[in-house]
C-alpha atoms as a PDB file:
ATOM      1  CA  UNK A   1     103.586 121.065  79.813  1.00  0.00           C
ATOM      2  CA  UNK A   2     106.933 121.710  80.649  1.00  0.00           C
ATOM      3  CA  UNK A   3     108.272 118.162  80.761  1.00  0.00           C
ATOM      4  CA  UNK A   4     106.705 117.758  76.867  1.00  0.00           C
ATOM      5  CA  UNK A   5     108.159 120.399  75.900  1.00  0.00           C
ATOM      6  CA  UNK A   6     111.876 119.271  77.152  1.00  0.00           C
ATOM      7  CA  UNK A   7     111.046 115.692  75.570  1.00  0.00           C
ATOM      8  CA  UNK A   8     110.293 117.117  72.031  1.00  0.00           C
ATOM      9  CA  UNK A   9     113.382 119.462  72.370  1.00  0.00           C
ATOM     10  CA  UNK A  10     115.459 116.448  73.318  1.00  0.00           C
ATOM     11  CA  UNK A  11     113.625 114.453  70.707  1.00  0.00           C
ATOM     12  CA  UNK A  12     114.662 117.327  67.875  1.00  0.00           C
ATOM     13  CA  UNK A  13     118.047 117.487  68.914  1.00  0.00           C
ATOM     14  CA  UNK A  14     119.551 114.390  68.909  1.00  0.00           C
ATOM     15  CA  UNK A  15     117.453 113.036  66.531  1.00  0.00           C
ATOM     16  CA  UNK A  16     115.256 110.475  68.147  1.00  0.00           C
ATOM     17  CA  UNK A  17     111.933 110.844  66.408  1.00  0.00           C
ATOM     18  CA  UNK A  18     111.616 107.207  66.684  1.00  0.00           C
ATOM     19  CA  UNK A  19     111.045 107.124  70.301  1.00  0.00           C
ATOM     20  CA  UNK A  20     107.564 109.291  70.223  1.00  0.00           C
ATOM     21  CA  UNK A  21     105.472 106.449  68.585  1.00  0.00           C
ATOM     22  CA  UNK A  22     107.145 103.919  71.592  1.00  0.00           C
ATOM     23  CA  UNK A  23     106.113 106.903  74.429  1.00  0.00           C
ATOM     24  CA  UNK A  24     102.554 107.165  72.698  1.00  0.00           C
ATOM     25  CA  UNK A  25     102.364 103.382  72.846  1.00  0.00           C
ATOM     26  CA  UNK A  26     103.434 103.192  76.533  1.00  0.00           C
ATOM     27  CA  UNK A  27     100.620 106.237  77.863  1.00  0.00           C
ATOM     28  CA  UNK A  28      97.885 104.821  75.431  1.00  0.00           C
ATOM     29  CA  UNK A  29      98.591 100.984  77.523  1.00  0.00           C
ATOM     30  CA  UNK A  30      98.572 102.930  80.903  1.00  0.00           C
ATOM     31  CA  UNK A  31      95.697 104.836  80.720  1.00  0.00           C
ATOM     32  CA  UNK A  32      94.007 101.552  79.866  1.00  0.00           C
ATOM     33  CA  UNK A  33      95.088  99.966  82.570  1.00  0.00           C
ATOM     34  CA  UNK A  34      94.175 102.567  84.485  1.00  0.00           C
ATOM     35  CA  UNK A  35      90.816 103.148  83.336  1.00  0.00           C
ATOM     36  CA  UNK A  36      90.048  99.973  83.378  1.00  0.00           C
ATOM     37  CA  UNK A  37      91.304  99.176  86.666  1.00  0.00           C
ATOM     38  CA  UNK A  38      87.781  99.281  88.470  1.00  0.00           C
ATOM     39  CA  UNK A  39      85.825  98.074  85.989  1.00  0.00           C
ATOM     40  CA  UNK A  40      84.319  94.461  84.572  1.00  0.00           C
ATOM     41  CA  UNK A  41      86.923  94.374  82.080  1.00  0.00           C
ATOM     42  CA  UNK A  42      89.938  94.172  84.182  1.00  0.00           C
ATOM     43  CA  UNK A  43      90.527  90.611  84.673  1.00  0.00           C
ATOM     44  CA  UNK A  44      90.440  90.499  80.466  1.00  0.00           C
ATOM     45  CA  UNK A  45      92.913  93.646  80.434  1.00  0.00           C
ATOM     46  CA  UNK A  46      95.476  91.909  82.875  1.00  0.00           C
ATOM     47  CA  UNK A  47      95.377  88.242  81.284  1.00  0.00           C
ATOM     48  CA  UNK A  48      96.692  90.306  77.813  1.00  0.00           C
ATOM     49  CA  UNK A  49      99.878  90.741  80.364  1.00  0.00           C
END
């Protein structure tokens, strides 16, 4: 909780709302990669990359 807490300080500080929708992006991708990582769907997940 910590380490969200310093990122939306930083974020309010200097002004860099833009990057929150880009970090969102980024943990929404790897927890699908993750999740799908043992499952039937991962050879369709890694051929999108």
């Amino acid at each position: 909780m910590d380490f969200l807490k310093d990122l939306w300080n930083f974020m309010k500080e200097r002004k860099k709302f833009w990057l929150a929708p880009l970090i969102i992006i980024f943990l929404l991708l790897g927890l699908i990669i993750v999740l799908a990582g043992g499952s039937a769907i991962a050879p369709f997940i890694y051929s999108i990359f």
